[in-house]
Protein backbone atom coordinates (compact mmCIF):
# COMPACT_ATOMS: atom_id res chain seq x y z
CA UNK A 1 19.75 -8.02 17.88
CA UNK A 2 19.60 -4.54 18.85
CA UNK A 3 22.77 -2.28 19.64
CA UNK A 4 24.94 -2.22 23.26
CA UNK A 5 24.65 1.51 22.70
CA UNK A 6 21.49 1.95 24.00
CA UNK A 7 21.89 5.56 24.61
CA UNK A 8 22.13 5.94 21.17
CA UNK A 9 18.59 6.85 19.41
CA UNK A 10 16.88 8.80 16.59
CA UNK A 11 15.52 10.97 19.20
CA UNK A 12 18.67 11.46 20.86
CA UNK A 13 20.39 12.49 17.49
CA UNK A 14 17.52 14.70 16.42
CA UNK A 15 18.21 16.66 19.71
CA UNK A 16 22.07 16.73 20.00
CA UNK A 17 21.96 17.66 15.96
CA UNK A 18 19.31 20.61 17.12
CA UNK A 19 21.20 21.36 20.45
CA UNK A 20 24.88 22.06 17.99
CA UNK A 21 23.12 22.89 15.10
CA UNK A 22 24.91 26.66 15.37
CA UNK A 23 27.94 25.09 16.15
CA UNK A 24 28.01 22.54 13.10
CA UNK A 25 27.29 25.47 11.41
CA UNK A 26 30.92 26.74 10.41
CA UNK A 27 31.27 30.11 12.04
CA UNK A 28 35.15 29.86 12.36
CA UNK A 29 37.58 29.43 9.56
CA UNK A 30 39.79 26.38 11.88
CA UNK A 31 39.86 23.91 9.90
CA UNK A 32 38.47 19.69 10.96
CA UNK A 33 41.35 17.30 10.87
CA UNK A 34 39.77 14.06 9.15
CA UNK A 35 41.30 10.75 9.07
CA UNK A 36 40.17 8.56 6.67
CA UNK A 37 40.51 4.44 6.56
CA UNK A 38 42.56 4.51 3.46
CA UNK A 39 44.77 6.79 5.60
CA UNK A 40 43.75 9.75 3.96
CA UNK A 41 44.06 12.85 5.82
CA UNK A 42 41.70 15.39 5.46
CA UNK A 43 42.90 18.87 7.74
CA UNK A 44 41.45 21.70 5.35
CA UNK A 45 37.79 21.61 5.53
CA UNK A 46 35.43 22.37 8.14
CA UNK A 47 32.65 19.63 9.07
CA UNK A 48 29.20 22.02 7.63
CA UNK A 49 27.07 19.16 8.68
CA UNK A 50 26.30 15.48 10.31
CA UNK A 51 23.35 13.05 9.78
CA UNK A 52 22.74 9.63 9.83
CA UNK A 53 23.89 9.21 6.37
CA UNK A 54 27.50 10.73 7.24
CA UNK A 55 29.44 14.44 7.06
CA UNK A 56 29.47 16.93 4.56
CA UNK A 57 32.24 19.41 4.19
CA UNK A 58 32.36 22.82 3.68
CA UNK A 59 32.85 22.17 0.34
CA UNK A 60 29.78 20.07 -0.46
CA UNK A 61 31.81 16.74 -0.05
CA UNK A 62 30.50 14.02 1.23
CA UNK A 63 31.69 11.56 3.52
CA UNK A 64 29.82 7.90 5.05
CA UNK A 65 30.71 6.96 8.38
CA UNK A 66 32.02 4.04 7.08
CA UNK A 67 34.62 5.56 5.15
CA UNK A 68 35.99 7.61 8.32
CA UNK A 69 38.58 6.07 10.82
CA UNK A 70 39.11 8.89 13.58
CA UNK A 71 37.92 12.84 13.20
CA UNK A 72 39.00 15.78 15.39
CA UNK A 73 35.94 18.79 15.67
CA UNK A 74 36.25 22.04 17.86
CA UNK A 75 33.43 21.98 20.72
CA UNK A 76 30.66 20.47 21.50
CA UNK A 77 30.43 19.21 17.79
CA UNK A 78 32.92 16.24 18.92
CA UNK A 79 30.54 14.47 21.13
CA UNK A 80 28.00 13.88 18.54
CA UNK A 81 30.64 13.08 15.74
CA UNK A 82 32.20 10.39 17.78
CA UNK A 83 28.76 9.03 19.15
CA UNK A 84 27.67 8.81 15.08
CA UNK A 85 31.13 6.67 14.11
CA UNK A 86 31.41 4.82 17.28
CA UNK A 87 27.37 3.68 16.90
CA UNK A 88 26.98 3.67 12.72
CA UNK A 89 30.46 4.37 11.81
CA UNK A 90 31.76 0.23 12.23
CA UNK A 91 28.65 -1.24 11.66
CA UNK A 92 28.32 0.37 8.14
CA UNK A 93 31.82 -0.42 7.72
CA UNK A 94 31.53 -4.08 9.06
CA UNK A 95 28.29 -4.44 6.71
CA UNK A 96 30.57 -3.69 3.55
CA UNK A 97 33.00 -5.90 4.52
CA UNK A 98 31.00 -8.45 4.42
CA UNK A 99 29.00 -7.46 1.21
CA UNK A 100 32.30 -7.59 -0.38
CA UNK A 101 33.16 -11.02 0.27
CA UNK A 102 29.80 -12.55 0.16
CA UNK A 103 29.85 -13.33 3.77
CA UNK A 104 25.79 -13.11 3.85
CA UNK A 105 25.12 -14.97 7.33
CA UNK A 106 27.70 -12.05 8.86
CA UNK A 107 26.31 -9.28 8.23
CA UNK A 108 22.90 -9.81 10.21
CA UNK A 109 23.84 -8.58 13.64
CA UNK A 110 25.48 -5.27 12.18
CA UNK A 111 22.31 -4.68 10.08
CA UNK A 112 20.23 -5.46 13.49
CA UNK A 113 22.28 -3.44 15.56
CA UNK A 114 21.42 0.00 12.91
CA UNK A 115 18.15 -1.36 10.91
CA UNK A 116 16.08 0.81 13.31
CA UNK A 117 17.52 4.48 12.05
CA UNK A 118 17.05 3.56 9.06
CA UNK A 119 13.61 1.75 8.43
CA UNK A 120 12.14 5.70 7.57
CA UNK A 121 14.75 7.29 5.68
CA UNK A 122 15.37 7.10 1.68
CA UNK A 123 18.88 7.60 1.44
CA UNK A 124 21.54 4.97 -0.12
CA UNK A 125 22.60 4.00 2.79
CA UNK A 126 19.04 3.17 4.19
CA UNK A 127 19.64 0.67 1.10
CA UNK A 128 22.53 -1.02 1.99
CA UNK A 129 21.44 -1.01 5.66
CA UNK A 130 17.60 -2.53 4.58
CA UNK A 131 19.09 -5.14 1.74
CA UNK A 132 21.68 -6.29 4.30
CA UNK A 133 18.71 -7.25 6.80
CA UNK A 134 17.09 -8.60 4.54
CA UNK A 135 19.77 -11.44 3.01
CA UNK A 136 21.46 -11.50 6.48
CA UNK A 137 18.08 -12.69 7.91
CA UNK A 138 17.49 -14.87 4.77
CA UNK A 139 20.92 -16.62 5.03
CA UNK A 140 20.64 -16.91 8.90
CA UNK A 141 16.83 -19.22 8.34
CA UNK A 142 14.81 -15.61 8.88
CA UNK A 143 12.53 -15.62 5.82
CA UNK A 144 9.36 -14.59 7.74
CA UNK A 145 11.49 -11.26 9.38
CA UNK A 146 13.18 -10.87 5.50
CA UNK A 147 10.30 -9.41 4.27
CA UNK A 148 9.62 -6.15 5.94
CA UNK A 149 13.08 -4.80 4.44
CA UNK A 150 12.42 -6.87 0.96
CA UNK A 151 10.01 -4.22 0.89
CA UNK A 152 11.60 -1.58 2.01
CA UNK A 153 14.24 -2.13 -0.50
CA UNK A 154 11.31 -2.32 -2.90
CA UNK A 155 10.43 1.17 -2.36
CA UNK A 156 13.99 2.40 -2.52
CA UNK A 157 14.69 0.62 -5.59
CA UNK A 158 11.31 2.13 -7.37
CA UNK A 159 12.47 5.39 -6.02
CA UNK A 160 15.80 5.57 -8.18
CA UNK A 161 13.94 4.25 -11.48
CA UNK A 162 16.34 1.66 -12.09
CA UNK A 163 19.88 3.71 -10.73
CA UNK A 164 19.98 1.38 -7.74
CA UNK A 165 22.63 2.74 -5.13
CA UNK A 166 26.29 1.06 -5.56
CA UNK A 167 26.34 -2.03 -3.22
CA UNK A 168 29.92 -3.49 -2.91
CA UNK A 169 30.65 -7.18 -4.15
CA UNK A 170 28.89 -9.06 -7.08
CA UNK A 171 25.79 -10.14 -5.70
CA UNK A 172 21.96 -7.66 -6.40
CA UNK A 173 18.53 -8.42 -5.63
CA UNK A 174 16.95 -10.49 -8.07
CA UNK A 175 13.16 -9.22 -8.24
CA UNK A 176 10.87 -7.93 -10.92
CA UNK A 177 10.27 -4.42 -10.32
CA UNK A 178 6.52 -4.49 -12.69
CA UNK A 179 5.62 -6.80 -10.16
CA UNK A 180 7.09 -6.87 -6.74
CA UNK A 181 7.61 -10.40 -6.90
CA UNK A 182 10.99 -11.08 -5.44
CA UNK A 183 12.78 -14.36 -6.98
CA UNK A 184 14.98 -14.83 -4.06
CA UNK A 185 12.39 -14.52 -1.37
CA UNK A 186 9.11 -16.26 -2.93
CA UNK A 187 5.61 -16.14 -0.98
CA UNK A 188 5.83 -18.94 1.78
CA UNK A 189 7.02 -19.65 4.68
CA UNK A 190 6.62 -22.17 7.41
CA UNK A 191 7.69 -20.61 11.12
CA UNK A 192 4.00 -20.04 12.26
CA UNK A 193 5.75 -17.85 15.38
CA UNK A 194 7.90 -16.04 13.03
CA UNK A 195 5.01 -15.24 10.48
CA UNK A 196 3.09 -13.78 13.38
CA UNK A 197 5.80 -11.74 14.69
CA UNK A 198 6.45 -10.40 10.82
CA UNK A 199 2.83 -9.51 10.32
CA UNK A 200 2.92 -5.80 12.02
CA UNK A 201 6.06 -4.99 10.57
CA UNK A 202 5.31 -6.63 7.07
CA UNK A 203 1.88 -4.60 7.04
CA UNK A 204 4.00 -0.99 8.16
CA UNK A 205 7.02 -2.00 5.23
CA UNK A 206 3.85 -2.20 2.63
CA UNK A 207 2.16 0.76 3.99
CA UNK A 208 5.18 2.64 2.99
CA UNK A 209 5.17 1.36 -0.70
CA UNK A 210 3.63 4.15 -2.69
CA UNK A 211 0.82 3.69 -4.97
CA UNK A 212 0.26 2.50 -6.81
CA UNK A 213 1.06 -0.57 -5.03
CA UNK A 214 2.14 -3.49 -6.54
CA UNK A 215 -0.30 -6.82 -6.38
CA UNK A 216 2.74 -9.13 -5.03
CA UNK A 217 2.51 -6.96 -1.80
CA UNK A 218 -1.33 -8.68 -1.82
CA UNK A 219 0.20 -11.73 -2.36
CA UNK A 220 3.04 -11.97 -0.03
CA UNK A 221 0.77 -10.67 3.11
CA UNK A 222 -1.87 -13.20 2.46
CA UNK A 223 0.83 -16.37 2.21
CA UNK A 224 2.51 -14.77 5.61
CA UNK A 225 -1.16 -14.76 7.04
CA UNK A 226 -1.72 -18.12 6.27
CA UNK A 227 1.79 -19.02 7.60
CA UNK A 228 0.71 -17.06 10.76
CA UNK A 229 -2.93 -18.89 11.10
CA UNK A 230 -4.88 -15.81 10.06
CA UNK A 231 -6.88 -17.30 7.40
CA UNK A 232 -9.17 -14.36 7.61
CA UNK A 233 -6.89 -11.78 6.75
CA UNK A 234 -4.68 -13.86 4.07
CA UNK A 235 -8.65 -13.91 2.22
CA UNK A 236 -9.14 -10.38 2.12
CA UNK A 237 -5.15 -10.01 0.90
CA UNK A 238 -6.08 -11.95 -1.32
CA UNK A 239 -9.04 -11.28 -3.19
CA UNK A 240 -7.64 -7.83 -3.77
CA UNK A 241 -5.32 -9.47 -7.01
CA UNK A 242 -6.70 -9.23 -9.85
CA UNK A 243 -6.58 -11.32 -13.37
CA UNK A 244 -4.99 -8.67 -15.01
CA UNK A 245 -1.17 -9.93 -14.56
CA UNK A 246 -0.61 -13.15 -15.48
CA UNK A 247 2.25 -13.83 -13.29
CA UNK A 248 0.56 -12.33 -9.74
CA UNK A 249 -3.00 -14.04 -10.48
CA UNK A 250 -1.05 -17.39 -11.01
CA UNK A 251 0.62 -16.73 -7.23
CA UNK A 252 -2.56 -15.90 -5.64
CA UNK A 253 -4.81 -19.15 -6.79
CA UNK A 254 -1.87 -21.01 -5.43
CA UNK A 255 -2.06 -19.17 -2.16
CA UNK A 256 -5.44 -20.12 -2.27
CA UNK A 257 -4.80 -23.52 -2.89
CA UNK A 258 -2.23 -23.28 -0.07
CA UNK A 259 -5.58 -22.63 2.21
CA UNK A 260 -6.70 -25.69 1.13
CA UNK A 261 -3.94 -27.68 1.94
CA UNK A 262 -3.36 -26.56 5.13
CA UNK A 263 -7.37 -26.88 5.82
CA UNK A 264 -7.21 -30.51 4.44
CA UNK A 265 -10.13 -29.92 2.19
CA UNK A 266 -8.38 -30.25 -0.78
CA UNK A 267 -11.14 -28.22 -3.34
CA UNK A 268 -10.89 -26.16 -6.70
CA UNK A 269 -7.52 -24.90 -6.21
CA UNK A 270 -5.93 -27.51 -5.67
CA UNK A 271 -8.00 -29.45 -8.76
CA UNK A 272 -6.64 -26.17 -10.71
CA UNK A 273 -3.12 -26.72 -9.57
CA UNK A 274 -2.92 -29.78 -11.29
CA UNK A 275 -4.49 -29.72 -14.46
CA UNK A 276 -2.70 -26.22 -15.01
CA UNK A 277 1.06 -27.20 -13.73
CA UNK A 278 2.70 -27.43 -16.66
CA UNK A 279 1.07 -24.21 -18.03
CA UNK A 280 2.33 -22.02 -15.19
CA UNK A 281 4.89 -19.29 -15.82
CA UNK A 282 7.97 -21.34 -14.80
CA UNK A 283 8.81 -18.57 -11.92
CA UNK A 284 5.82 -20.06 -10.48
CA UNK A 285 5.94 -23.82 -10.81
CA UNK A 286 8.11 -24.51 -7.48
CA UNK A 287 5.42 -23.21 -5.20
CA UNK A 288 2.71 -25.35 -7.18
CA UNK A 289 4.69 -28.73 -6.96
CA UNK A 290 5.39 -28.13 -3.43
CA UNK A 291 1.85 -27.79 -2.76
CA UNK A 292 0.46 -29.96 -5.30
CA UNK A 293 3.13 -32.55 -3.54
CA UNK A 294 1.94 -31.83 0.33
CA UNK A 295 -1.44 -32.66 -1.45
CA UNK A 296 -0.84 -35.73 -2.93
CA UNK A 297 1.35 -37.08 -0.21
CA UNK A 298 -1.49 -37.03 2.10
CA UNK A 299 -3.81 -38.97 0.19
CA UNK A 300 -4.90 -42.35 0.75
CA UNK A 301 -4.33 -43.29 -2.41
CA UNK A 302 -0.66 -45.05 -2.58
CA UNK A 303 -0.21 -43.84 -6.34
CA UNK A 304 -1.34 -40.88 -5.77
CA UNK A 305 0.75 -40.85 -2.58
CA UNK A 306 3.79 -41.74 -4.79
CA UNK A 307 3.18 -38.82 -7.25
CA UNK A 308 3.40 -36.29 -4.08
CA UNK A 309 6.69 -37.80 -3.22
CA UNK A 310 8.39 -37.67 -6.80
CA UNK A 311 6.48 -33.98 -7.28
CA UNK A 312 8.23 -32.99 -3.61
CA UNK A 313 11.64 -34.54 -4.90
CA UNK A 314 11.60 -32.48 -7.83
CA UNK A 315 12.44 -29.53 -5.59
CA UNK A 316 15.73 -30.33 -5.19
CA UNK A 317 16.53 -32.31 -8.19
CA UNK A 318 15.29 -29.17 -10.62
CA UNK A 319 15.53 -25.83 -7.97
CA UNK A 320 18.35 -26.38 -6.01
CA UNK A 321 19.73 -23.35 -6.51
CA UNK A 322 17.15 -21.25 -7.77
CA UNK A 323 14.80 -22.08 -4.39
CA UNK A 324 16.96 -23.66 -1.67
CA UNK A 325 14.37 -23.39 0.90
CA UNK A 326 11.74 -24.60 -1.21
CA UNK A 327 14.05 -27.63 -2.20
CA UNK A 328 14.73 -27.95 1.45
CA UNK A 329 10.80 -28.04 2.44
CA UNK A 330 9.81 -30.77 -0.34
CA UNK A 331 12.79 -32.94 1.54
CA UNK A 332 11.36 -32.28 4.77
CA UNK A 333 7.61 -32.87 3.79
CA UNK A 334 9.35 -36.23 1.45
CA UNK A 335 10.60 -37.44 4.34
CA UNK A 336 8.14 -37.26 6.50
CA UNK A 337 5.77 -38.83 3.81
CA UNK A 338 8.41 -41.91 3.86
CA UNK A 339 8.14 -42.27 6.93
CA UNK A 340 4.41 -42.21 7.45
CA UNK A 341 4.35 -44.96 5.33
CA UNK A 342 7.35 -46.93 6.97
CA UNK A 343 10.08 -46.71 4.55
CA UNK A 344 12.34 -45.68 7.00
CA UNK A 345 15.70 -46.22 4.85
CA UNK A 346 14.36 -44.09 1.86
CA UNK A 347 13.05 -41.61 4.94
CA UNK A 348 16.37 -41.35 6.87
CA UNK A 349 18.86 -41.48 3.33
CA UNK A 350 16.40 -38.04 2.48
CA UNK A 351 17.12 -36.64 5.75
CA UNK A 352 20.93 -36.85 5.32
CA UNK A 353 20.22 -34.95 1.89
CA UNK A 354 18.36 -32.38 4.02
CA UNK A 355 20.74 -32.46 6.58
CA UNK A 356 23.68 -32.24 4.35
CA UNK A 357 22.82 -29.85 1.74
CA UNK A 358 20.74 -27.29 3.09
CA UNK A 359 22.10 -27.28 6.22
CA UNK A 360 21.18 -23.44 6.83
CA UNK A 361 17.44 -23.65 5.89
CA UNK A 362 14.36 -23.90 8.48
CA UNK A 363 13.56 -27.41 7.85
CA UNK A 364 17.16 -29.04 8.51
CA UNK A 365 16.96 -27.24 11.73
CA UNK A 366 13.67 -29.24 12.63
CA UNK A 367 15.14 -32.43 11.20
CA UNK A 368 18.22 -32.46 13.11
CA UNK A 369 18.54 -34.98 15.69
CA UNK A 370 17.92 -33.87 19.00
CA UNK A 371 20.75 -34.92 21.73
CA UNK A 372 18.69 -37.24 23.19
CA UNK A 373 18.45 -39.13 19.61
């Protein structure tokens, strides 16, 4: 969703703040009258200085947009203050509202509506703006257009060495910063549009990742290839991990046997994935039942049929709430196994657990009943 001010732009800032940059400058000693949203008044300091990231004062204070309710500058200084809180100011200040509470699925049009002044800069608030886009897409079914700013967040993360920028409420991304690999966001998805429209701003968010760049960024662009079609390019991504972490080389034979899957030439991978399952690191093992499951399910073997099902029905029973939307795939790809082989009951009773349970998630939007049903 992109902001109603559409007069608004980086360009247009960079030019107003170059335009008043003598008169931000504080040349008179009239003081700013501030008003704050915890009603504090602030009427002895002098604005020195606006950006995207907020005001500083005379003094070296510092002050989001977020934090300020009304302001009153001398000159032509007031035109570009108001334009910065009337086009940042609520959005930041909507954003940590909902942060606060929890309220995940909220916050994606007010980190839509800023995302795009933000995408370059390394501040903190680029970091509240970049993880807000990225669990406000995830909680609104977005996983493919989540992982541009999982990366960017990545970087900014990396950046502070482990002093991650204070993000109101309880919640903070779960990823292992050795590796890249995010826990909340693992490498698949299943929107073949969306992973083609991610792919050009996926490949720009790794770009920016310094080097030395972690294998998982390998990893995740080859699984959004394949997602996207481009078996070509999800190849080259991968053969670029290497053996040396345990964890990453794991991820990228079961991309591989992913290929295979979605080829239907089931091959060495796949033969890998399941005399090796219950060796995997455990991080790992969700993604290898799910496609050691779409494997078996399509077989034309009925046991081995029947060991897909109970592998894809292990998603939710055992990762519910570590990997909803992998628990929500292995009920989609279970029922639709069920009912390929005309056990309707058993196919419509996993549906309502799809339906009912994960009601947020890609696949119980494609198994919802259409109005005609």
């Amino acid at each position: 969703m992109r902001s109603t001010h559409a007069s608004l732009s980086l360009f247009a800032i960079a030019a107003a703040l170059v335009c008043c940059a003598a008169v931000i400058a504080p040349r008179a000693t009239a003081a700013d009258r501030i008003v704050l949203r915890n009603l504090t008044i602030i009427s002895d300091k002098r604005v020195a200085s606006m950006t995207l990231d907020g005001v500083t004062l005379d003094d070296g204070a510092r002050l989001s947009w977020d934090e300020i309710e009304t302001g009153k500058l001398d000159g032509q200084r007031q035109a570009l203050f108001d334009k910065y809180l009337a086009n940042i100011g609520i959005h930041l200040y909507r954003i940590r509202q909902r942060l606060a509470v929890g309220d995940y699925r909220s916050l994606l049009p007010h980190a839509e509506a800023i995302a795009r002044f933000y995408q370059d800069r390394d501040s903190d608030t680029a970091y509240v703006v970049m993880q807000s886009l990225m669990w406000g897409r995830m909680a609104n079914g977005q996983r493919e257009a989540a992982v541009a700013p999982y990366w960017r967040c990545f970087e900014l993360l990396r950046a502070r060495q482990g002093k991650p920028p204070a993000l109101p409420g309880e919640r903070r991304l779960k990823y292992d910063p050795s590796t890249g690999v995010c826990l909340e966001l693992p490498p698949i998805w299943f929107d073949r549009d969306a992973a083609q429209a991610a792919m050009s701003s996926v490949a720009a968010a790794i770009g920016q990742v310094q080097e030395p760049r972690p294998d998982a960024t390998r990893v995740y662009y080859a699984a959004l290839a394949l997602a996207a079609g481009d078996v070509e390019a999800a190849e080259r991504a991968a053969a670029g991990v290497g053996d040396a972490n345990r964890t990453l080389a794991q991820l990228r034979d079961i991309v591989l046997a992913q290929r295979e899957v979605e080829a239907g030439a089931p091959g060495a991978k796949l033969q890998w994935l399941q005399t090796s399952l219950d060796k995997l690191d455990e991080a790992n093992r969700p993604l290898a039942l799910y496609w050691l499951g779409r494997s078996q399910a399509a077989s034309d073997d009925a046991q081995v049929q029947q060991q897909g099902l109970l592998n894809l029905l292990r998603l939710p029973a055992a990762y519910a709430e570590q990997q909803p939307d992998l628990a929500a795939a292995g009920l989609f790809a279970a029922m639709n196994s069920l009912e390929a082989r005309g056990e309707l009951p058993a196919s419509i009773a996993v549906r309502g657990e799809l339906l009912s349970k994960y009601a947020q998630s890609w696949h119980a939007a494609k198994a919802a009943p259409s109005r005609s049903d």
